[in-house]
PDB file of N, CA and C in Angstrom:
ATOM      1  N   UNK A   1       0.826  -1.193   0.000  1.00  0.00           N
ATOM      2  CA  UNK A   1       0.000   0.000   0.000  1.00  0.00           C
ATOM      3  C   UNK A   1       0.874   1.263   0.000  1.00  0.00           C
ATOM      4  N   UNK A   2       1.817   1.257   0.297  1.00  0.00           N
ATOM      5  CA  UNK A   2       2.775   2.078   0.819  1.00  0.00           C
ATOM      6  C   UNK A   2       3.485   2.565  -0.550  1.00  0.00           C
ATOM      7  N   UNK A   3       3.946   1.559  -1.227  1.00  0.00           N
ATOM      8  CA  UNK A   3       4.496   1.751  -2.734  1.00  0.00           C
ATOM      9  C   UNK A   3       3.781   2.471  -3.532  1.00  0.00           C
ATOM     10  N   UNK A   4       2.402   2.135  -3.167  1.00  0.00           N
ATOM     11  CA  UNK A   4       1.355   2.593  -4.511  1.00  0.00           C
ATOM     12  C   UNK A   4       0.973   3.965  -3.969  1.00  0.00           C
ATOM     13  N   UNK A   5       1.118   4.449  -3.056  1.00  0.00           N
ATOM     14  CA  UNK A   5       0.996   5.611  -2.645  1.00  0.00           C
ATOM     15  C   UNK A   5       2.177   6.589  -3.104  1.00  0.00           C
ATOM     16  N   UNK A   6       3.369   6.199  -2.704  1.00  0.00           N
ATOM     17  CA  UNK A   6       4.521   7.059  -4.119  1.00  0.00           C
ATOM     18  C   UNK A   6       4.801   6.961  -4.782  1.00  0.00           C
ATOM     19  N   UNK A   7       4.354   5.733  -5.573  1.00  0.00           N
ATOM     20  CA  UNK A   7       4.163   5.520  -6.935  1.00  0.00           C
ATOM     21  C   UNK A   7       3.208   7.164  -6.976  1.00  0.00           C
ATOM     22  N   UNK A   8       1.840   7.305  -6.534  1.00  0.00           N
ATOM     23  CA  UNK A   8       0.967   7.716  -7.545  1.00  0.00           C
ATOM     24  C   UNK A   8       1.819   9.236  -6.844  1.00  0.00           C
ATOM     25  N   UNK A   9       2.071   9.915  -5.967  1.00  0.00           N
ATOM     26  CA  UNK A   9       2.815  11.317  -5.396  1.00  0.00           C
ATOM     27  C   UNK A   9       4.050  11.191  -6.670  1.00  0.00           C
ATOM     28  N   UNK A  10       5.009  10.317  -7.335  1.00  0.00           N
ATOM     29  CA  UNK A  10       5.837  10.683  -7.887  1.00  0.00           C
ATOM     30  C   UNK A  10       5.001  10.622  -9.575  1.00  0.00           C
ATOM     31  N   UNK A  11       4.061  10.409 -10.147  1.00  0.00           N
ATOM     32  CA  UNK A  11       3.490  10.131 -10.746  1.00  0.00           C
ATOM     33  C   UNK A  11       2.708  11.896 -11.327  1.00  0.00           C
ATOM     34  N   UNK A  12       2.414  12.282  -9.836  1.00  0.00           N
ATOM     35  CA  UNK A  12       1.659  13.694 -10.229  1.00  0.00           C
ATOM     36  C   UNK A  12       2.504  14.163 -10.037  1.00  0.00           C
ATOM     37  N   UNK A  13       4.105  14.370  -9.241  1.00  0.00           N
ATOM     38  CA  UNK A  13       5.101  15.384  -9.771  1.00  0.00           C
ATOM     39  C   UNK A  13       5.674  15.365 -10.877  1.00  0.00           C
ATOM     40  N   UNK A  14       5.494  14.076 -11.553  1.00  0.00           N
ATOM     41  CA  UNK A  14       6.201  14.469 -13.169  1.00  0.00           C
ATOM     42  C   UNK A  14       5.147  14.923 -13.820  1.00  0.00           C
ATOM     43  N   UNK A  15       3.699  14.910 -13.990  1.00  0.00           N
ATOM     44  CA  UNK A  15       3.177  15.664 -14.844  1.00  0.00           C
ATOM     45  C   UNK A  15       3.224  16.472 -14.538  1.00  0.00           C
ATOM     46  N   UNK A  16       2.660  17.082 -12.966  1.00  0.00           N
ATOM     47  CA  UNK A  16       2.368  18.572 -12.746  1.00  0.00           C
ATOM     48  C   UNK A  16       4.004  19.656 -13.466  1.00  0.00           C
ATOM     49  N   UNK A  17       5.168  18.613 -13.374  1.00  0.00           N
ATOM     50  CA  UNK A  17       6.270  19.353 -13.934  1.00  0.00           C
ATOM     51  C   UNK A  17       6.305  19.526 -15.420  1.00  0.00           C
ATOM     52  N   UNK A  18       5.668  18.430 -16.174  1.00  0.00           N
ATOM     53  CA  UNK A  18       6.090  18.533 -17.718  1.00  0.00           C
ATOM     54  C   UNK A  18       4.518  19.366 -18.197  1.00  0.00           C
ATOM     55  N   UNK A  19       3.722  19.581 -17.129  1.00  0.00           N
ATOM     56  CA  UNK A  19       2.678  20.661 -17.750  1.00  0.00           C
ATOM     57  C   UNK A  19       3.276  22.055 -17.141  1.00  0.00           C
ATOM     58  N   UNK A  20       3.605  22.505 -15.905  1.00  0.00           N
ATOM     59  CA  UNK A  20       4.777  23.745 -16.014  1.00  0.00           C
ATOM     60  C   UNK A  20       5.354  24.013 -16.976  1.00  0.00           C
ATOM     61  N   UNK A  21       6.178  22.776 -17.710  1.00  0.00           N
ATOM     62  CA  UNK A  21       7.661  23.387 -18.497  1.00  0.00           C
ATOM     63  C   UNK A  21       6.987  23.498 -20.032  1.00  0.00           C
ATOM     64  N   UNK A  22       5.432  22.668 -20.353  1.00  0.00           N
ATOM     65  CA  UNK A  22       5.220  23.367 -21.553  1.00  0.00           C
ATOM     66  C   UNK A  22       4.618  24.699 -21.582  1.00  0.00           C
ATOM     67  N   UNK A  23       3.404  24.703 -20.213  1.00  0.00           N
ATOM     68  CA  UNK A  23       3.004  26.191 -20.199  1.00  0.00           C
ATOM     69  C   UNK A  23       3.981  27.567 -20.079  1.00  0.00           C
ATOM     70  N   UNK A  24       5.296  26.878 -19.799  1.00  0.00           N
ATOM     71  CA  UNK A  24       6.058  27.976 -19.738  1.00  0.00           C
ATOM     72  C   UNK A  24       6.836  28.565 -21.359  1.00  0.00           C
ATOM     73  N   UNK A  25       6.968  27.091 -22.095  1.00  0.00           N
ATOM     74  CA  UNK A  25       7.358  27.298 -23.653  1.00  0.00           C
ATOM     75  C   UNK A  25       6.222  28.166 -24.167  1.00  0.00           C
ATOM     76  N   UNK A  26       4.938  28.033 -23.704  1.00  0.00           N
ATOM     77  CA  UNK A  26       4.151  28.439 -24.634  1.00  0.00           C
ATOM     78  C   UNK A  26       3.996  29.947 -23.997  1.00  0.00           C
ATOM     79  N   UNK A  27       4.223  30.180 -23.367  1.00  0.00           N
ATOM     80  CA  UNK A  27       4.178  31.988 -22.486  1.00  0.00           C
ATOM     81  C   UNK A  27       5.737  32.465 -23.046  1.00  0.00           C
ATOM     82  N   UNK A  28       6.716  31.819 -23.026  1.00  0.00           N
ATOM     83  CA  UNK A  28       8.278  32.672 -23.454  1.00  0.00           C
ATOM     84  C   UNK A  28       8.361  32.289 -24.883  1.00  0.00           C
ATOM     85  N   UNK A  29       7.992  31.500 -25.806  1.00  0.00           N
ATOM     86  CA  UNK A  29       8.408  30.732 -26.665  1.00  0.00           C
ATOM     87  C   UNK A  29       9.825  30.127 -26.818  1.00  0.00           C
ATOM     88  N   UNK A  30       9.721  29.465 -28.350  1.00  0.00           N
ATOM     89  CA  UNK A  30      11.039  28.851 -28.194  1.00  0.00           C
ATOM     90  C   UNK A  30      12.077  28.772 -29.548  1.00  0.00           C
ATOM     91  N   UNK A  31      13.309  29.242 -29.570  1.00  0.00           N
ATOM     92  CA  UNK A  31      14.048  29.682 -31.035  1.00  0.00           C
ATOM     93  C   UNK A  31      14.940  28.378 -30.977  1.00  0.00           C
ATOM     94  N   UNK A  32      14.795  27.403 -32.426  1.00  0.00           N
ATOM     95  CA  UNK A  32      15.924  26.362 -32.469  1.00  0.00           C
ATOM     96  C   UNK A  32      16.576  26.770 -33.463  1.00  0.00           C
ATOM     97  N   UNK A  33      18.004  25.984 -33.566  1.00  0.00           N
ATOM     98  CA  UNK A  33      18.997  25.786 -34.148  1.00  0.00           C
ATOM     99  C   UNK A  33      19.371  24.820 -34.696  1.00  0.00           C
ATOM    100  N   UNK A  34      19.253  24.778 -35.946  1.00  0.00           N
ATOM    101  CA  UNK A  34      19.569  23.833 -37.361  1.00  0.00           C
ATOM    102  C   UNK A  34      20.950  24.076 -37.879  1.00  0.00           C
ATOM    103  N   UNK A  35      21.651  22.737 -38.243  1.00  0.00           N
ATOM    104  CA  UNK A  35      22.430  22.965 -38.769  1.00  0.00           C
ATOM    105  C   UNK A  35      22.447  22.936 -40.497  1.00  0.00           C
ATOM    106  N   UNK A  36      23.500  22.381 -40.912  1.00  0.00           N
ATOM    107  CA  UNK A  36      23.217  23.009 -42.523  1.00  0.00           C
ATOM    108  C   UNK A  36      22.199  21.412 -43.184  1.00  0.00           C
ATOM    109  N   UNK A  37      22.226  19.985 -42.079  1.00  0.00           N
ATOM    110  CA  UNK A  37      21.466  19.044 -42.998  1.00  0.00           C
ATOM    111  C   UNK A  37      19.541  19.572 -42.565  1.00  0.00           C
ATOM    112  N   UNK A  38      19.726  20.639 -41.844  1.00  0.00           N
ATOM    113  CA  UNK A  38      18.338  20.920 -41.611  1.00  0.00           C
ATOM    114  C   UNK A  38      17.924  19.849 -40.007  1.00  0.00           C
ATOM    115  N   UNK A  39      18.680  19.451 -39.346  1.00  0.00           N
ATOM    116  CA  UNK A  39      18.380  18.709 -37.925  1.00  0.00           C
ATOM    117  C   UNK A  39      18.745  19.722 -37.333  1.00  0.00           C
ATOM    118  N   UNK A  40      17.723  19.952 -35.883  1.00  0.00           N
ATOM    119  CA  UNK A  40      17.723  20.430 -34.957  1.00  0.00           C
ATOM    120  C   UNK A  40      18.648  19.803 -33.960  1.00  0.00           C
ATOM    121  N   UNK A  41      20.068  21.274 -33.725  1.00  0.00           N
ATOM    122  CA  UNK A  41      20.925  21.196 -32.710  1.00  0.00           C
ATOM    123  C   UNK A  41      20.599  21.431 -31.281  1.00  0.00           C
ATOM    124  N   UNK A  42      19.711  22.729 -31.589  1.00  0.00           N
ATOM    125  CA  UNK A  42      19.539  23.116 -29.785  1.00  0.00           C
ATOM    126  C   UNK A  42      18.291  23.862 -29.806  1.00  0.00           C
ATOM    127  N   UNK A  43      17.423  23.954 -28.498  1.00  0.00           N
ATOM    128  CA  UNK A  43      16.610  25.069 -28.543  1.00  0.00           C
ATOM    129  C   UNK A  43      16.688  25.319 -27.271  1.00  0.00           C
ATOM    130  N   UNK A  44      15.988  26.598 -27.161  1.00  0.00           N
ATOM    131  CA  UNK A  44      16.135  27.286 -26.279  1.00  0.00           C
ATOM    132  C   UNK A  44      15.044  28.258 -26.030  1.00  0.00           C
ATOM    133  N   UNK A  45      14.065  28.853 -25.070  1.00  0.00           N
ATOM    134  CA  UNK A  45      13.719  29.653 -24.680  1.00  0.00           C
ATOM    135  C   UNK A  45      14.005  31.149 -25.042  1.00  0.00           C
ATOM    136  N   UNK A  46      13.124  31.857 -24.914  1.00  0.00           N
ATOM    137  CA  UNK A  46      13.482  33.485 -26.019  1.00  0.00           C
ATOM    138  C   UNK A  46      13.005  33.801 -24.182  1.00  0.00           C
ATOM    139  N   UNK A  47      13.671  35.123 -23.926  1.00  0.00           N
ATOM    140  CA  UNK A  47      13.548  36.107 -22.895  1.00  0.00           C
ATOM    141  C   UNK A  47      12.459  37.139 -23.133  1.00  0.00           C
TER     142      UNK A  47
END
């Protein structure tokens, strides 16, 4: 019982985190970097 209880606490800290870090892409946006075959090197957050 004990497991399934932080199972489900570590369960809602990774979403509640990966819905933060997109609502936050979508409020700052985000500028990537291609190199010359056209694949994405890096992105990054705009200020």
């Amino acid at each position: 019982m004990k497991k399934l209880i932080i199972l489900a606490i570590l369960i809602m800290t990774v979403i509640s985190c990966s819905y933060l870090d997109g609502s936050e892409a979508q409020r700052r946006g985000r500028r990537c970097r291609y190199n010359y075959k056209g694949e994405v090197q890096h992105c990054g957050y705009i200020n």
